[in-house]
Structures are given as C-alpha cells and as structure tokens.
N, C-alpha and C. Protein backbone atom coordinates (compact mmCIF):
# COMPACT_ATOMS: atom_id res chain seq x y z
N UNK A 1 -19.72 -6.20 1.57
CA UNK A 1 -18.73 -7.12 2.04
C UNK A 1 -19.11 -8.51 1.54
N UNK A 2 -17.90 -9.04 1.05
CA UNK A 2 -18.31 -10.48 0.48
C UNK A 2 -17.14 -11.54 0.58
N UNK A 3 -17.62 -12.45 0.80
CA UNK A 3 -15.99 -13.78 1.07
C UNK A 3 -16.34 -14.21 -0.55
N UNK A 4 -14.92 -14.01 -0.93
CA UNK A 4 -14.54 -14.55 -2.32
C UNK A 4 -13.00 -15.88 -2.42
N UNK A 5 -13.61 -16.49 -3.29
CA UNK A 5 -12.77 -18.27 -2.91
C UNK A 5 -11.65 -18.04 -4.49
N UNK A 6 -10.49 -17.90 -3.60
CA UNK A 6 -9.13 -18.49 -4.72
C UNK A 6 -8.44 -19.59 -4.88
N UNK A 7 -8.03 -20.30 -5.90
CA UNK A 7 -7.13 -21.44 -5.91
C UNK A 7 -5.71 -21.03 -6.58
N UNK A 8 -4.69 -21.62 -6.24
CA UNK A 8 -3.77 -22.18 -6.27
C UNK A 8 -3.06 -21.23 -7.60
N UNK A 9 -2.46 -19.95 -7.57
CA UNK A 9 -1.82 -19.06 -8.71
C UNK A 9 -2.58 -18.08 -9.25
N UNK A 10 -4.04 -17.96 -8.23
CA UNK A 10 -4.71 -17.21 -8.63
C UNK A 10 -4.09 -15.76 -8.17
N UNK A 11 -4.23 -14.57 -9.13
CA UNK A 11 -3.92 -12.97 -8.41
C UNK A 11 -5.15 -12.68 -7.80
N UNK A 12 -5.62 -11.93 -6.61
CA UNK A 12 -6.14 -11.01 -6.01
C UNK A 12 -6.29 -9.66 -6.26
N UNK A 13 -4.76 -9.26 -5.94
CA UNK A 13 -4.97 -8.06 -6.54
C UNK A 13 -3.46 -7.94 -7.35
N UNK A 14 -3.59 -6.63 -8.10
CA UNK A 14 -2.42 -6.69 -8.98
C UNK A 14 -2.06 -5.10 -8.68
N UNK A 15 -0.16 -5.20 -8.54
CA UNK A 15 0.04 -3.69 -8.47
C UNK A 15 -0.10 -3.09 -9.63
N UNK A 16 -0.52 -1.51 -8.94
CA UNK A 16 -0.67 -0.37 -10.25
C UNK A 16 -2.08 -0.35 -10.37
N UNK A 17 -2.76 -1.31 -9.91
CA UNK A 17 -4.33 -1.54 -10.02
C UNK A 17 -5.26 -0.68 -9.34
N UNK A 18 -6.20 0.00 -9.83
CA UNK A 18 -6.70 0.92 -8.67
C UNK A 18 -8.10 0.30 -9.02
N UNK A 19 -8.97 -0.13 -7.15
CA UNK A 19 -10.00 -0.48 -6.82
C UNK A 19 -10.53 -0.16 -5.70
N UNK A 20 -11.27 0.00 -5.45
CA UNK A 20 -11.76 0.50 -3.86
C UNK A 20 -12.03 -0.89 -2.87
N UNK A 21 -11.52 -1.89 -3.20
CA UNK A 21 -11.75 -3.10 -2.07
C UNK A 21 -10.35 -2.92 -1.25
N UNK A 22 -10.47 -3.54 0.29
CA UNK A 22 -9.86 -4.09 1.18
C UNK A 22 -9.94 -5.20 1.40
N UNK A 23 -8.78 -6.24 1.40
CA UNK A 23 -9.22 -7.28 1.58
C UNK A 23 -8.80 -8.26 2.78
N UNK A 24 -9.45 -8.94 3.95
CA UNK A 24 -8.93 -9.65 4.70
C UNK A 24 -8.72 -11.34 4.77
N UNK A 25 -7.78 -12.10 5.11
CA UNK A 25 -7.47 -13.38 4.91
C UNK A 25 -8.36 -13.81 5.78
N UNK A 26 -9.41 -14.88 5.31
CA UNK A 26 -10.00 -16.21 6.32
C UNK A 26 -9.74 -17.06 6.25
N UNK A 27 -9.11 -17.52 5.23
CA UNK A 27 -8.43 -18.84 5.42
C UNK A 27 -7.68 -18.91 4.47
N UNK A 28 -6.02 -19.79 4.50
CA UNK A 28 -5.11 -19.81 3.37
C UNK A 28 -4.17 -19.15 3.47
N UNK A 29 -3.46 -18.95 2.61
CA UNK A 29 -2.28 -17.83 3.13
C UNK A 29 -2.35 -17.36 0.92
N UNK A 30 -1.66 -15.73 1.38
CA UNK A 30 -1.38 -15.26 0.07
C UNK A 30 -0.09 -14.69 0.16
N UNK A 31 0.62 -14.75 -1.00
CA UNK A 31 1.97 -14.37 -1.18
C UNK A 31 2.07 -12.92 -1.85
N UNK A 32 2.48 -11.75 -1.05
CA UNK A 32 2.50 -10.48 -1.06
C UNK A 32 3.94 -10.25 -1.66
N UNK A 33 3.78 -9.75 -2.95
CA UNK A 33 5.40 -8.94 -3.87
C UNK A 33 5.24 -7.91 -3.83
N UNK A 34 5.94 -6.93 -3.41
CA UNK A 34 6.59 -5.53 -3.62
C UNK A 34 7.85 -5.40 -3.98
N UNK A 35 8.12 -5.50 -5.35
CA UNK A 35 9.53 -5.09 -5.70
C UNK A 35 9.91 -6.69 -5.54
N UNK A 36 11.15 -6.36 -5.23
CA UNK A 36 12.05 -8.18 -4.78
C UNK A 36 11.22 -8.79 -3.51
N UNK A 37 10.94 -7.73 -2.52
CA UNK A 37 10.34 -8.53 -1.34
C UNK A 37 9.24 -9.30 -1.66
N UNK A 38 9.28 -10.48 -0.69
CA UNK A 38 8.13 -11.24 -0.97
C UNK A 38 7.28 -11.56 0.59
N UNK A 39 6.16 -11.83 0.85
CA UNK A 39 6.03 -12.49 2.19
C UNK A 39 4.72 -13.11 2.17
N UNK A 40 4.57 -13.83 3.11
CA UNK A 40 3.36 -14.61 2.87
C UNK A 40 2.52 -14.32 4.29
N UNK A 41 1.16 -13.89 3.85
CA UNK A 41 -0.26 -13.48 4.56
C UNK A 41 -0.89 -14.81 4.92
N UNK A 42 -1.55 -14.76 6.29
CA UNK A 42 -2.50 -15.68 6.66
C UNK A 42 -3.52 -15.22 7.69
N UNK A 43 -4.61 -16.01 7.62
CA UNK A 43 -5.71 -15.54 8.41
C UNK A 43 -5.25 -15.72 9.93
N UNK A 44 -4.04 -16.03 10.70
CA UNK A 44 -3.65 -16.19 11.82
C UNK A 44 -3.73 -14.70 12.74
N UNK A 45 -3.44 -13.50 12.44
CA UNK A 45 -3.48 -12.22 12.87
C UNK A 45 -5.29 -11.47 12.67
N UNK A 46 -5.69 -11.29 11.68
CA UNK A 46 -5.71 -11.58 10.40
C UNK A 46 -5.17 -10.79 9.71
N UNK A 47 -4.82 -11.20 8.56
CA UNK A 47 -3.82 -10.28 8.21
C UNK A 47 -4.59 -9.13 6.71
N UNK A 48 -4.23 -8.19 6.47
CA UNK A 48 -5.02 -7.79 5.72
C UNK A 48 -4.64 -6.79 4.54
N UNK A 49 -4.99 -7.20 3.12
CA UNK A 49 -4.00 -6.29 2.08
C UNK A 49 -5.16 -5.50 1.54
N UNK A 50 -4.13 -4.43 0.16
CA UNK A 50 -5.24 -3.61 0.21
C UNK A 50 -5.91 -2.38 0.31
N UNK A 51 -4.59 -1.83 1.29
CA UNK A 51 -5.15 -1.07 2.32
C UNK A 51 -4.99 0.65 1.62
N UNK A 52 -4.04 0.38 0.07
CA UNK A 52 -3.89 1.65 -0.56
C UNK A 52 -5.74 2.14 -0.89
N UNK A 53 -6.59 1.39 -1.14
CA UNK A 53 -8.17 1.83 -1.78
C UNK A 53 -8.40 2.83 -0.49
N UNK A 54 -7.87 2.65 1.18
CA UNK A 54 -8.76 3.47 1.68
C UNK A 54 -8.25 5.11 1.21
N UNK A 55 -7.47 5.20 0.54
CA UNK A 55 -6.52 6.28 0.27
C UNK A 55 -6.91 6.69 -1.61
N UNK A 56 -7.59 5.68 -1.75
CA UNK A 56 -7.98 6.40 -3.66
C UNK A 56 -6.42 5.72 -4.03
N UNK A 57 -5.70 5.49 -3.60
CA UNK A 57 -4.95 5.25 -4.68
C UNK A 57 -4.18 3.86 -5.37
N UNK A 58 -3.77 3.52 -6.61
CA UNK A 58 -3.51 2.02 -6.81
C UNK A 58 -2.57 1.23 -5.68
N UNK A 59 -2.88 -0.23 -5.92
CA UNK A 59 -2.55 -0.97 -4.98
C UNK A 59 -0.51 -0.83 -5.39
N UNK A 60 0.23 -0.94 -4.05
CA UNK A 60 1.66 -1.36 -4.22
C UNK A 60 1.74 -2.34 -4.36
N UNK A 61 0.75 -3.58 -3.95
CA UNK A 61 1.36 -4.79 -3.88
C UNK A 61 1.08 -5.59 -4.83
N UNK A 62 1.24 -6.94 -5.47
CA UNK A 62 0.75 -7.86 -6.36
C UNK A 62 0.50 -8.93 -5.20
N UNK A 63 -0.32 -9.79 -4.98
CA UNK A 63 -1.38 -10.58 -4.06
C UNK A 63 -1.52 -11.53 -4.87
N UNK A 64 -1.09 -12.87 -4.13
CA UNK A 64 -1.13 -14.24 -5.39
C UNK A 64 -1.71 -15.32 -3.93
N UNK A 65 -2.66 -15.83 -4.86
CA UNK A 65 -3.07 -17.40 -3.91
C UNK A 65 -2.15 -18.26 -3.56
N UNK A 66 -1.96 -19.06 -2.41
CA UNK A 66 -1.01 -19.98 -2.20
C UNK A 66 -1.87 -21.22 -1.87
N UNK A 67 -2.46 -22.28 -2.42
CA UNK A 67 -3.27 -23.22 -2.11
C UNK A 67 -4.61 -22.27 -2.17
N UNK A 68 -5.72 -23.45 -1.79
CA UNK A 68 -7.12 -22.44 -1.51
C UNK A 68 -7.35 -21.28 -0.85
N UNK A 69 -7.50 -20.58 -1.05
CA UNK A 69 -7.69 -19.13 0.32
C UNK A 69 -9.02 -18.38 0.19
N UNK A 70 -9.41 -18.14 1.08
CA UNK A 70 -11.04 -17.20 1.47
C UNK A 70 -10.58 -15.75 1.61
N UNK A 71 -10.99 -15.01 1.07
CA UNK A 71 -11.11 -13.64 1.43
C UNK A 71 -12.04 -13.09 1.79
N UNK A 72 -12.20 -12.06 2.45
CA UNK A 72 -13.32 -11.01 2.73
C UNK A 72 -13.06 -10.01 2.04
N UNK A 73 -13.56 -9.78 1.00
CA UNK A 73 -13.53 -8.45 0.18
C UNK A 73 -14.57 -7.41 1.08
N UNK A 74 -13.78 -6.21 1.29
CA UNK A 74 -14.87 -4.78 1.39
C UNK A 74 -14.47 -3.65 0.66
N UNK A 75 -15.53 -2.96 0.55
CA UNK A 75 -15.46 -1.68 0.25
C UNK A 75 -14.54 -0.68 1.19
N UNK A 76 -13.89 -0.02 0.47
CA UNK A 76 -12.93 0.94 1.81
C UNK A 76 -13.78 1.35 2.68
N UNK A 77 -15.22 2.29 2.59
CA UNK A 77 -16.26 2.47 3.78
C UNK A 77 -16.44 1.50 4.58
N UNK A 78 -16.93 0.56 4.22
CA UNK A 78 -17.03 -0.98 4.84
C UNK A 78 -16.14 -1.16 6.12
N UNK A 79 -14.55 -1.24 5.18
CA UNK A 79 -13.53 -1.37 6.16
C UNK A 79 -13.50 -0.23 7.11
N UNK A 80 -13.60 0.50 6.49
CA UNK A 80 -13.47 2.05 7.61
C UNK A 80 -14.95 2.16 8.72
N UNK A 81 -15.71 1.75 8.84
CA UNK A 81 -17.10 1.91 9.46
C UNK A 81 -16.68 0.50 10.48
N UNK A 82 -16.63 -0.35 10.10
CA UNK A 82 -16.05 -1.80 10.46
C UNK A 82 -14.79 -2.35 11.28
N UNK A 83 -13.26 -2.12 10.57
CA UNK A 83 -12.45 -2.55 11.21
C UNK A 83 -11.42 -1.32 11.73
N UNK A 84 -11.70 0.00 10.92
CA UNK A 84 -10.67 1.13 11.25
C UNK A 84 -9.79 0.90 12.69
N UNK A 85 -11.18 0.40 13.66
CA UNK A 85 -10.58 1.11 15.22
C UNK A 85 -11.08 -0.20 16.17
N UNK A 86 -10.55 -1.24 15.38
CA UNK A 86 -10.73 -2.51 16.16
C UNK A 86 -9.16 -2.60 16.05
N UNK A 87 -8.51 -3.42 16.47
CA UNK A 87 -7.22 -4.74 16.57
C UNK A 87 -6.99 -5.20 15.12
N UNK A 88 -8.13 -5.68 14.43
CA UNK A 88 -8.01 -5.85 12.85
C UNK A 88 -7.14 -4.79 11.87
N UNK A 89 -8.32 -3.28 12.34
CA UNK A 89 -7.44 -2.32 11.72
C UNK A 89 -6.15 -1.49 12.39
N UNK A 90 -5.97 -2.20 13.54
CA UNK A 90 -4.53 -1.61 13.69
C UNK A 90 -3.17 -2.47 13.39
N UNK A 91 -3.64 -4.02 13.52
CA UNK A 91 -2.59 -4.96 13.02
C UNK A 91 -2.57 -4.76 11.61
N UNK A 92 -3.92 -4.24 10.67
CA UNK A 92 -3.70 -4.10 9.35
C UNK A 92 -2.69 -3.23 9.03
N UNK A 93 -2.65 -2.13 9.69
CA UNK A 93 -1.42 -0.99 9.07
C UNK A 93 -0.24 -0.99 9.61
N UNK A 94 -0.13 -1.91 11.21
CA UNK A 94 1.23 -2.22 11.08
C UNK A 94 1.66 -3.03 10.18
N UNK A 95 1.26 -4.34 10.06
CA UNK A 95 1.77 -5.55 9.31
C UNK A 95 2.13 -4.54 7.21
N UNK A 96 1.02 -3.35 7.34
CA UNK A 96 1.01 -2.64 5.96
C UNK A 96 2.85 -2.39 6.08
N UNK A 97 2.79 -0.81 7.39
CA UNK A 97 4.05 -0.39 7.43
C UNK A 97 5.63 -1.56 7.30
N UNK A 98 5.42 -2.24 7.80
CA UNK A 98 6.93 -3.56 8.12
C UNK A 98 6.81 -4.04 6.97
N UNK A 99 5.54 -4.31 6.11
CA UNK A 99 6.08 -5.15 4.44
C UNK A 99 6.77 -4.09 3.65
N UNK A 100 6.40 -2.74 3.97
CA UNK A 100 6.97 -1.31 2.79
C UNK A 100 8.24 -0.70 3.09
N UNK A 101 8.03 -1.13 4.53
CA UNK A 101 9.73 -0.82 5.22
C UNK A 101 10.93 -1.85 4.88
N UNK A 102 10.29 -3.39 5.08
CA UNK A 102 11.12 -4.45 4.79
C UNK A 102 11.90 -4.31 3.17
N UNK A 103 10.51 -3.29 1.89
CA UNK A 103 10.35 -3.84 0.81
C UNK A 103 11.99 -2.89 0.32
N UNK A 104 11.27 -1.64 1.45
CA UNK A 104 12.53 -0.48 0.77
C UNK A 104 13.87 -0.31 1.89
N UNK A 105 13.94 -1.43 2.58
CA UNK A 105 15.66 -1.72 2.93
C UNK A 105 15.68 -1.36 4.26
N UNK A 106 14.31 -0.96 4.73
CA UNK A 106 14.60 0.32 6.04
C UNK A 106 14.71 -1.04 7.76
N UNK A 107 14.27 -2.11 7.30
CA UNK A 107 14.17 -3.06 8.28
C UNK A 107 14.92 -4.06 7.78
C-alpha cells in the first residue's frame, strides 16, 4: 500500500487497462468516464475506484486528476485483507454499482 501524488490532467487509471491496484481518494477529487457518463470522486465518503483488479479483470473506468489529488494505491489482497468488510469496502461497491448503473441508463 502506497499514497501516490497527481496533478492537474493527470490519468490514474485507464479503461481496458488491466492491473491489480485498488485505489482510494485522500485528498482531491478525480473525474470518473464510463462511456458518456462522467462523475467526480472525492475523499469525502471515501470514495474508491478500481475495484475491477479485485476480480482479475481490466479496469471499466478511465480516472483523471482534477487539481492535486492523493491516492492510496493497494494491491487487491491489501484491499481485500483491509477494507473488504469495513464501511470503506461497502461504500466502495455501492458508489461502484450507481456509476455502472447511472453509466448504462438503468438510474
């Protein structure tokens, strides 16, 4: 697990990309694209993208810096040993489900 520092148009992560990190917001906000949808992440929940690595498979989303932002990069174990079965990892997979639902018309 490691906090990694973005500026201003930087990508995070890119869809189609396959990596085994999870990543959570500490500070900043990042702008999440799927398709046309767009929405913007902040460390207020915390909010957390990503979440395709605990699954092996490439990311859906494209992840762009909005001003400075801190991340917590982990390893999917990491996250899974760590936040699975806290508040972290259950706001992570709702906030996951409502961006994929929003993305494909269903909300």
């Amino acid at each position: 697990m490691e906090t990694l520092e973005f500026k201003d148009g930087d990508k995070i992560i890119e869809k189609d990309k396959k990596e085994p990190y999870v990543y959570i917001v500490k500070s900043g906000k990042v702008k999440v694209s799927l398709g046309a949808y767009e929405t913007i992440l902040s460390e207020e929940l915390p909010d957390v993208f990503g979440l395709e690595a605990l699954v092996d498979e490439p990311y859906t989303e494209t992840c762009i810096a909005v001003g400075d932002v801190k991340v917590i990069r982990c390893e999917k174990n990491e996250f899974k040993d760590i936040y699975v079965k806290t508040e972290v990892g259950k706001e992570a997979l709702k906030s996951f489900m409502r961006r994929t639902a929003k993305a494909l018309g269903w909300l």
